[in-house]
C-alpha atoms as a PDB file:
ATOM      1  CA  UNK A   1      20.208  -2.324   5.135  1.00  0.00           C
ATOM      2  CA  UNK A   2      19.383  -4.143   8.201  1.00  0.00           C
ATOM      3  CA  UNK A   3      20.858  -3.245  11.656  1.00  0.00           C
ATOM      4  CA  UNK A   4      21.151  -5.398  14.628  1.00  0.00           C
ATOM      5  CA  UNK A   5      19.729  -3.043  17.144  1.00  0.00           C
ATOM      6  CA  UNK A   6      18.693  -3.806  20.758  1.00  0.00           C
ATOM      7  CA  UNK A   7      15.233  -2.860  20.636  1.00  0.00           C
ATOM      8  CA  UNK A   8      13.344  -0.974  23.611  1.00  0.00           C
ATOM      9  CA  UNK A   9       9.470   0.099  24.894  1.00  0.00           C
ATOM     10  CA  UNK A  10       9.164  -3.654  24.899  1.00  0.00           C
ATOM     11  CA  UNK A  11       9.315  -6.090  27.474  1.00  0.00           C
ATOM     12  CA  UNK A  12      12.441  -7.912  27.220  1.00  0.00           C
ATOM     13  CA  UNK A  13      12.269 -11.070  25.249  1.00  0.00           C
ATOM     14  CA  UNK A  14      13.735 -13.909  26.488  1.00  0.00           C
ATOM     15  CA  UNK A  15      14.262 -16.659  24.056  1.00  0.00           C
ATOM     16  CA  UNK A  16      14.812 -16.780  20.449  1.00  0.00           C
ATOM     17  CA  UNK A  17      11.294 -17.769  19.468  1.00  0.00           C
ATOM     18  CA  UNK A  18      10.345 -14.446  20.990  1.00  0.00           C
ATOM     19  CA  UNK A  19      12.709 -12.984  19.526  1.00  0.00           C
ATOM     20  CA  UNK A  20      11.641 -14.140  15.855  1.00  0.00           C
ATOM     21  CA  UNK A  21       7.910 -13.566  16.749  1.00  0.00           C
ATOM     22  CA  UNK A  22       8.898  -9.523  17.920  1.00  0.00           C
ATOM     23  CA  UNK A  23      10.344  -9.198  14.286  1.00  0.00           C
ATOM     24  CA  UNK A  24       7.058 -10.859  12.729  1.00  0.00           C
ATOM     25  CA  UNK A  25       5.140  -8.207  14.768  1.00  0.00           C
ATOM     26  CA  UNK A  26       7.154  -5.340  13.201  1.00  0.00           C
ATOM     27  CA  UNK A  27       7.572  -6.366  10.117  1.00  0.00           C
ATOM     28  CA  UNK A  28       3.370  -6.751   9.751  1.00  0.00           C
ATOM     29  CA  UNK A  29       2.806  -3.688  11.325  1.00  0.00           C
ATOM     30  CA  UNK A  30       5.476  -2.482   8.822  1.00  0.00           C
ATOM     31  CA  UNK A  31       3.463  -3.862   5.867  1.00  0.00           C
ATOM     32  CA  UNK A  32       0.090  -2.896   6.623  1.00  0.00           C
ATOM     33  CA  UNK A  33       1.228   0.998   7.214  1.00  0.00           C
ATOM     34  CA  UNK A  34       3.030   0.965   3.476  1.00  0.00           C
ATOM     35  CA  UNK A  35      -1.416   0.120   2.615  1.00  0.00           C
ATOM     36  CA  UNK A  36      -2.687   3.166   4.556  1.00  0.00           C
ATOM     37  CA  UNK A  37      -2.770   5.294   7.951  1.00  0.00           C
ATOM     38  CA  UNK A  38      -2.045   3.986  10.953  1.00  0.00           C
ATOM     39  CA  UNK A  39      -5.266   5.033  12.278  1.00  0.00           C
ATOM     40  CA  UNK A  40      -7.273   2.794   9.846  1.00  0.00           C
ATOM     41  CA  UNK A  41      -4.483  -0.555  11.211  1.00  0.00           C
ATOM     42  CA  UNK A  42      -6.134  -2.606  13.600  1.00  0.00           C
ATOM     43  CA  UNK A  43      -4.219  -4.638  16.277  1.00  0.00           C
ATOM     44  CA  UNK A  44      -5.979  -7.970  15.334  1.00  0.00           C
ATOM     45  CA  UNK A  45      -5.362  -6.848  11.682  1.00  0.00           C
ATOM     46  CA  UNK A  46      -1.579  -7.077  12.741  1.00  0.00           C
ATOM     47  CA  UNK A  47      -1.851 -10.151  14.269  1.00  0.00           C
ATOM     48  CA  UNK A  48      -3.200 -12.427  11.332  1.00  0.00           C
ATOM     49  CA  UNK A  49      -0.794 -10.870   9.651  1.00  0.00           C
ATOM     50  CA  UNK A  50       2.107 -11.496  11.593  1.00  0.00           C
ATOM     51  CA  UNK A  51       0.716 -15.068  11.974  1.00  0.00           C
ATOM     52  CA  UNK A  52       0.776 -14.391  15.983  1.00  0.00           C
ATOM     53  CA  UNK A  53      -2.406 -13.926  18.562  1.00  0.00           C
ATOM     54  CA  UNK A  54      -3.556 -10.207  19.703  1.00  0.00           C
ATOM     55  CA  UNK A  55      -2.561 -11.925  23.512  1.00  0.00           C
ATOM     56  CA  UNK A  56       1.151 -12.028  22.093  1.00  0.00           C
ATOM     57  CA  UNK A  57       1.424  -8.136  20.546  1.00  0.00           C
ATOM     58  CA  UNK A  58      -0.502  -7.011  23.744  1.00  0.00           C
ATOM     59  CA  UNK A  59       2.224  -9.370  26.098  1.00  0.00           C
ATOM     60  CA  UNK A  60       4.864  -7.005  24.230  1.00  0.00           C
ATOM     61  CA  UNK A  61       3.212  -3.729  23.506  1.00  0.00           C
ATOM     62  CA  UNK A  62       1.159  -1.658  26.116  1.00  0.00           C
ATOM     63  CA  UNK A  63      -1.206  -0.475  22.892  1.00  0.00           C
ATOM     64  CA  UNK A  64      -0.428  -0.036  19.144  1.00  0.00           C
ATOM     65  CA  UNK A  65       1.210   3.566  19.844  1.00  0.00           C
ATOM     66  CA  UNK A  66       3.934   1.709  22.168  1.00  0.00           C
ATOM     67  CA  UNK A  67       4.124  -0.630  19.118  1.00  0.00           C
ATOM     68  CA  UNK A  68       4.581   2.377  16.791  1.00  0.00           C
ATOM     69  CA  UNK A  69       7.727   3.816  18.911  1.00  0.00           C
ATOM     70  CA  UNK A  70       9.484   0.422  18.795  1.00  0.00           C
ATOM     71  CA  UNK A  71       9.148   0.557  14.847  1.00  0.00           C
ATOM     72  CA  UNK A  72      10.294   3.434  15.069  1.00  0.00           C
ATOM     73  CA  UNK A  73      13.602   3.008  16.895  1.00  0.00           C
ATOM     74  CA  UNK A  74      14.197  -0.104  14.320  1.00  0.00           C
ATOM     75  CA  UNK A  75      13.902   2.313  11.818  1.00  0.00           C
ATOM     76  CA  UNK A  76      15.804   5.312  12.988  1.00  0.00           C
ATOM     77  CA  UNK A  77      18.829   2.384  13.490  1.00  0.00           C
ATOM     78  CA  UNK A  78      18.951   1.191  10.712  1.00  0.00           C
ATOM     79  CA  UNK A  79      18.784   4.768   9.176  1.00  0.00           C
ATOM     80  CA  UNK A  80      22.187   5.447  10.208  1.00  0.00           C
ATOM     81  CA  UNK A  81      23.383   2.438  10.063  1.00  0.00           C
ATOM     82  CA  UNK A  82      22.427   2.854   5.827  1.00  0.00           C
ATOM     83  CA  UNK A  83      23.559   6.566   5.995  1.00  0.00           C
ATOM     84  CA  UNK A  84      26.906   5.647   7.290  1.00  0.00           C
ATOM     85  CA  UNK A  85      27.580   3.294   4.451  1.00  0.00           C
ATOM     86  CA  UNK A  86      25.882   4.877   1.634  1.00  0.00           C
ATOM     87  CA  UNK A  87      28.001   8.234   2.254  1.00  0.00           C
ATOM     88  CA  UNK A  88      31.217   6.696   2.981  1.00  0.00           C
ATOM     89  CA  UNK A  89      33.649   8.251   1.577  1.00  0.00           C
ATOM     90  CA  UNK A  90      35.691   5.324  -0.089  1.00  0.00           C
ATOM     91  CA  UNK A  91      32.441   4.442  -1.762  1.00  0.00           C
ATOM     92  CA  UNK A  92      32.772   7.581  -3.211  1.00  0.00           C
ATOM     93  CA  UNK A  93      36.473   7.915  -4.364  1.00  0.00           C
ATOM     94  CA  UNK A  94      36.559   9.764  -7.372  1.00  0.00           C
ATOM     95  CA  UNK A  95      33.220  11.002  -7.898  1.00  0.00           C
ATOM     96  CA  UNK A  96      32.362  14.296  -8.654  1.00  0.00           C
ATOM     97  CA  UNK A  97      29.536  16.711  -6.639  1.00  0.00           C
ATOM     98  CA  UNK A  98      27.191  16.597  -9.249  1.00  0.00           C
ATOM     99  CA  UNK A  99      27.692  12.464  -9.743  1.00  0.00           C
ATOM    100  CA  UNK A 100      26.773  12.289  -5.391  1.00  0.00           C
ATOM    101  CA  UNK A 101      23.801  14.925  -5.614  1.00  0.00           C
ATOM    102  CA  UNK A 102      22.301  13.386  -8.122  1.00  0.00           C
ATOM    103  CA  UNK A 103      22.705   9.896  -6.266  1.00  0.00           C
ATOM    104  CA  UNK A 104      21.353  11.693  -3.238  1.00  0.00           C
ATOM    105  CA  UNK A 105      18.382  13.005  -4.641  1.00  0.00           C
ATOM    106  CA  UNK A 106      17.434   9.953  -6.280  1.00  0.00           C
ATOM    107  CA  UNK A 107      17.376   7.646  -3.024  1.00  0.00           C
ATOM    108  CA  UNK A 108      15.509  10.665  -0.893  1.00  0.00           C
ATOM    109  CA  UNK A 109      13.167  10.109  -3.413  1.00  0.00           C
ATOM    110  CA  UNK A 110      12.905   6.668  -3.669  1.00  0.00           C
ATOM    111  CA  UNK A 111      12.673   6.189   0.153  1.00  0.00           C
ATOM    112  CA  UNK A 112      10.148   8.833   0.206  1.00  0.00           C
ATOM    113  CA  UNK A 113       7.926   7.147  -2.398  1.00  0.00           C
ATOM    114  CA  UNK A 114       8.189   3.751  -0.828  1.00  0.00           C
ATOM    115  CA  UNK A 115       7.870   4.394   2.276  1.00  0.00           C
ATOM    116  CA  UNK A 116       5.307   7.072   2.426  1.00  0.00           C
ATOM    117  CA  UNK A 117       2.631   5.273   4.548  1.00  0.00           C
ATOM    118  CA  UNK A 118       5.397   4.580   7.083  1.00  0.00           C
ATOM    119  CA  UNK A 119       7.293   8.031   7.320  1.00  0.00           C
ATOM    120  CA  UNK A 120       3.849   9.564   7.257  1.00  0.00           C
ATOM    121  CA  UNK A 121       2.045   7.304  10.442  1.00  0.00           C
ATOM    122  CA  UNK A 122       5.474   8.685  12.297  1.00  0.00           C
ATOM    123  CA  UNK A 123       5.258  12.384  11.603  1.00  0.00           C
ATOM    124  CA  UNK A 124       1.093  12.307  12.485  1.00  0.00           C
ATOM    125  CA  UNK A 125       2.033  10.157  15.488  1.00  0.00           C
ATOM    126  CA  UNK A 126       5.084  11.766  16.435  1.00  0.00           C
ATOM    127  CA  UNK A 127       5.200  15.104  16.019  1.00  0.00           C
ATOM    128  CA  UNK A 128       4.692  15.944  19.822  1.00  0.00           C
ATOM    129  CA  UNK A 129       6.975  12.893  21.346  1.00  0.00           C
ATOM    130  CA  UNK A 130      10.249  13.637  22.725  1.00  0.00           C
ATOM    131  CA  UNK A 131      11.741  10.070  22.103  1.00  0.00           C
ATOM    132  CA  UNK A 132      10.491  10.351  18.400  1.00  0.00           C
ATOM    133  CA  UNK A 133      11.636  14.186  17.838  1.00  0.00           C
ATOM    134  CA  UNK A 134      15.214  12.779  19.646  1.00  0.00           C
ATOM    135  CA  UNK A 135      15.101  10.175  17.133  1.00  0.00           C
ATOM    136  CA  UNK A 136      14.312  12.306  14.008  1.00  0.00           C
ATOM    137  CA  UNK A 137      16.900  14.951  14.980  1.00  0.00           C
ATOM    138  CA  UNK A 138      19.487  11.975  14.902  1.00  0.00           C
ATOM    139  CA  UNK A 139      18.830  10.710  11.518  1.00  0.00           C
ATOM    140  CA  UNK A 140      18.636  14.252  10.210  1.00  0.00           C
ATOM    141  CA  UNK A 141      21.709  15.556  11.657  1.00  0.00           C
ATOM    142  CA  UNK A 142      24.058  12.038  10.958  1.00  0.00           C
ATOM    143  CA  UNK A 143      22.864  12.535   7.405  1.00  0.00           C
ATOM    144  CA  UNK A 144      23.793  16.119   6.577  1.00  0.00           C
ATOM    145  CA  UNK A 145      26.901  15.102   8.606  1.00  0.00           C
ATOM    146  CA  UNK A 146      28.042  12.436   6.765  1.00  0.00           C
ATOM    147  CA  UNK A 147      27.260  14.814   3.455  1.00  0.00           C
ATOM    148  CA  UNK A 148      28.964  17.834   4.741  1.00  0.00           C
ATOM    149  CA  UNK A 149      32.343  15.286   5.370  1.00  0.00           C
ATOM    150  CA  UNK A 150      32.050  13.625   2.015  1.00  0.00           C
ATOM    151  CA  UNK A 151      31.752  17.043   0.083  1.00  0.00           C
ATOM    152  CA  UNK A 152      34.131  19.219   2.386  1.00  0.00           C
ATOM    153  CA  UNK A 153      37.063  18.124  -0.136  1.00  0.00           C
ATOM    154  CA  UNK A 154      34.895  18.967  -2.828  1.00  0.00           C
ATOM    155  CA  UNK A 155      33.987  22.566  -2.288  1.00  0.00           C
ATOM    156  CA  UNK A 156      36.256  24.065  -4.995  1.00  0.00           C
ATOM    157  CA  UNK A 157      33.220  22.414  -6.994  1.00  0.00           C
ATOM    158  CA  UNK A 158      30.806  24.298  -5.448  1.00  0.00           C
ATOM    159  CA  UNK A 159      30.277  28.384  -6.853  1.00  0.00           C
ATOM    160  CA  UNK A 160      28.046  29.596  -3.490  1.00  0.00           C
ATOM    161  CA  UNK A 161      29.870  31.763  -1.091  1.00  0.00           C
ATOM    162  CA  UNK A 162      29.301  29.204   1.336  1.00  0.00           C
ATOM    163  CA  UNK A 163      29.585  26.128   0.630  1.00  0.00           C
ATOM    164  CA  UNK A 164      28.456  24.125   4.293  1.00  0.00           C
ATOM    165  CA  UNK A 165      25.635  26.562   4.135  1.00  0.00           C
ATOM    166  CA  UNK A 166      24.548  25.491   1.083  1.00  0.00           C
ATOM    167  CA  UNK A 167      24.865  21.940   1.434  1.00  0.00           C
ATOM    168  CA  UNK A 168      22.774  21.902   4.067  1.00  0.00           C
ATOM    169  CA  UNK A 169      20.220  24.635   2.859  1.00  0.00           C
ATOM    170  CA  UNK A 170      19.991  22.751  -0.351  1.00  0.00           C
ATOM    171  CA  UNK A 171      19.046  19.226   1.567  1.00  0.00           C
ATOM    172  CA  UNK A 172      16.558  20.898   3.488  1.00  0.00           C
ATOM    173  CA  UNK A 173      14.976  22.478   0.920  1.00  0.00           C
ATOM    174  CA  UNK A 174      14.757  18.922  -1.112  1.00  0.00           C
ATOM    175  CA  UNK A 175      13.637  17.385   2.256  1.00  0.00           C
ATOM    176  CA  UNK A 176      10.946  20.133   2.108  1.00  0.00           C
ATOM    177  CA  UNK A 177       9.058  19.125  -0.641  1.00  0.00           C
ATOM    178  CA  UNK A 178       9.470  15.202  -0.326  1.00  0.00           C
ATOM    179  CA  UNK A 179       8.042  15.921   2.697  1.00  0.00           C
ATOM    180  CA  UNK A 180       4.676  18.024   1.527  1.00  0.00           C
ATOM    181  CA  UNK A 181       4.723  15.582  -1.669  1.00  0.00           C
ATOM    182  CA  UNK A 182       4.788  12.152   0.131  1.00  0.00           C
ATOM    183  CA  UNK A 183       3.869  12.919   3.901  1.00  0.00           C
ATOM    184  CA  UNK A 184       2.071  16.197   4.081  1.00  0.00           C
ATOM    185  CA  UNK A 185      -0.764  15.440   1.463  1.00  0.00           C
ATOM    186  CA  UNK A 186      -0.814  11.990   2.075  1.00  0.00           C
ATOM    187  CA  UNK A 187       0.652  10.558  -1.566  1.00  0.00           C
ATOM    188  CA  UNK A 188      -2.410  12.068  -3.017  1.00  0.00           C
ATOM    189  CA  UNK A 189      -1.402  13.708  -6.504  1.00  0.00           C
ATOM    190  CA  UNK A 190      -2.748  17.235  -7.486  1.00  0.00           C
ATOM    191  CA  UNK A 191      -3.887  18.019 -10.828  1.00  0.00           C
ATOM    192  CA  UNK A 192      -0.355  18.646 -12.899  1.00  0.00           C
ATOM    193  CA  UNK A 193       1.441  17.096 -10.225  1.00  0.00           C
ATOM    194  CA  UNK A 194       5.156  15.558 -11.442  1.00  0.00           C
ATOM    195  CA  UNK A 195       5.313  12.110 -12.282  1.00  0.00           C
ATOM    196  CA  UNK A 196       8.445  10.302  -9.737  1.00  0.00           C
ATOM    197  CA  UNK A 197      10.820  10.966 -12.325  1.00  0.00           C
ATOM    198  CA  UNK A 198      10.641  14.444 -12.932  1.00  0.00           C
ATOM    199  CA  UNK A 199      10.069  15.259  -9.271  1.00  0.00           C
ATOM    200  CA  UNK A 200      13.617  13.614  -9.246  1.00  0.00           C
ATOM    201  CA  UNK A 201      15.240  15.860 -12.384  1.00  0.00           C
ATOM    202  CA  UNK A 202      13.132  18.887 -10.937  1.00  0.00           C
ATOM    203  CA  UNK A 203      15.008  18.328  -7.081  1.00  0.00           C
ATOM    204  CA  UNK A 204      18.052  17.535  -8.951  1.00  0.00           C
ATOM    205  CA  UNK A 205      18.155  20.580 -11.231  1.00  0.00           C
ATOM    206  CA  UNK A 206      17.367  22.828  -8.339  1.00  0.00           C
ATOM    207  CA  UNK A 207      19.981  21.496  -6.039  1.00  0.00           C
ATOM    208  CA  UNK A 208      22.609  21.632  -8.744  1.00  0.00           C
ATOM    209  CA  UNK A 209      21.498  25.061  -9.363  1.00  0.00           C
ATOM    210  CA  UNK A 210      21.590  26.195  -5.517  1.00  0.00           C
ATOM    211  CA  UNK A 211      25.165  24.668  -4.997  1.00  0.00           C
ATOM    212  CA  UNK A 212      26.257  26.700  -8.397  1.00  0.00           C
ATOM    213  CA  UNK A 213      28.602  24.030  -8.941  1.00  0.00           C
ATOM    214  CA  UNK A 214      31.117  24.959 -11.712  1.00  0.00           C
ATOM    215  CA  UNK A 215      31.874  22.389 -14.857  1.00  0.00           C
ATOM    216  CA  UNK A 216      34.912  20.403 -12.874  1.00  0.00           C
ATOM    217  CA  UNK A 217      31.884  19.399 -10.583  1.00  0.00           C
ATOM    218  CA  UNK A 218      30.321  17.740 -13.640  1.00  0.00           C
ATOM    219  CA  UNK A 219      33.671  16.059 -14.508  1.00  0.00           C
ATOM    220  CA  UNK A 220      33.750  13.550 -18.100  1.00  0.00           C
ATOM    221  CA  UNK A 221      30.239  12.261 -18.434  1.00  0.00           C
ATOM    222  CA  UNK A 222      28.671  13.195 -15.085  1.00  0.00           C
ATOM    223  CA  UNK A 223      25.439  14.062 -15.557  1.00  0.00           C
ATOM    224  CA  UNK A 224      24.264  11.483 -18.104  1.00  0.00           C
ATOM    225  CA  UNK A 225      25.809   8.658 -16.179  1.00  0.00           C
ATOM    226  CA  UNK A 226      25.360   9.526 -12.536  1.00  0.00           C
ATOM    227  CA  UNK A 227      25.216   5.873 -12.132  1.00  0.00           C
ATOM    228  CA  UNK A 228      26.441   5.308  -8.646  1.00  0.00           C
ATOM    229  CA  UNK A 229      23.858   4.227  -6.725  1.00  0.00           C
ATOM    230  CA  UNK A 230      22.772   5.016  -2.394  1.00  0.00           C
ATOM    231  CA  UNK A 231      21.771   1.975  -1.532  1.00  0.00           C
END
């Protein structure tokens, strides 16, 4: 989902063709980083790309790490812009804890897998910014938010002693390993390493199993449909 964001760490642009040419910029740089690191991303590479001249990214961006924070901001907005709608809870009306887990789990994975080479040139390149970190701890704390509202009236589902705690405890531990999966070791796949699918029934067993959700959590049909979708 696409946000209309203000964007900043650019030079204001001033008229809509600049405006359309900044978007070109981001969304090539965007492209190329889905291929591989950041590192191995030339600015000229993003240019031909974008269909624009190195003198217009550089008449933008100090250097490509100025371009990387502005990328990022576009992303962290429209993060909870999606987050927001996707754990709403009249979109969820009805629904059981087990039917929105296993929803959860499956777009954490999907975003993860898609969007590895992106997620992955912002935790190498951001891991000791302040603007970056404020970002991250946004996005993070909006989305367990947004969960912990939409299952509050759902914790007679839930067997652990503490329900909030586990929630949350439970998120971070899927977070966890989507993060060492996709981002720490850099997409590459260990010998005996889980095909997408059952990394997404593994995360979803042990989630269900940490929340010891009772059978009303399951309600008629939960767990083979779970067909709601985050999207």
């Amino acid at each position: 989902m696409k946000a209309k964001i203000e964007l900043k760490w650019v030079r204001a642009a001033q008229q809509e063709r600049s405006r359309r040419t900044m978007t070109r910029i981001l969304d090539a740089t965007e492209t190329l980083l889905l291929r591989r690191g950041f590192e191995h991303v030339s600015v000229a590479e993003i240019a031909r790309q974008a269909c624009v001249s190195v003198g217009a990214i550089y008449a933008r961006f100090q250097d490509k790490n100025g371009l990387l924070q502005v990328l990022h901001e576009r992303f962290s907005a429209e993060a909870l812009v999606t987050t927001d709608a996707a754990l709403g809870p009249k979109r969820w009306e009805g629904a059981k804890t087990a039917e929105i887990i296993a929803a959860l789990v499956g777009f954490l994975v999907r975003i993860h897998s898609e969007q590895a080479g992106l997620l992955r040139a912002f935790s190498l390149y951001g891991r000791n910014d302040p603007h970056f970190q404020a970002r991250n701890r946004r996005m993070t704390e909006n989305f367990l938010e947004r969960l912990q509202t939409l299952l509050r009236a759902r914790h007679g589902e839930i067997g652990h002693p503490d329900p909030e705690l586990a929630i949350s405890f439970g998120l971070a531990l899927v977070s966890g390993v989507l993060k060492n999966t996709f981002i720490l070791d850099e997409g590459v796949p260990e010998p005996g390493a889980l095909s997408l699918e059952a990394l997404e029934t593994e995360l979803l067993r042990a989630y269900r199993a940490y929340l010891h959700l009772s059978p009303m959590a399951y309600g008629d049909g939960a767990d083979a449909g779970d067909s709601r979708e985050i999207v």
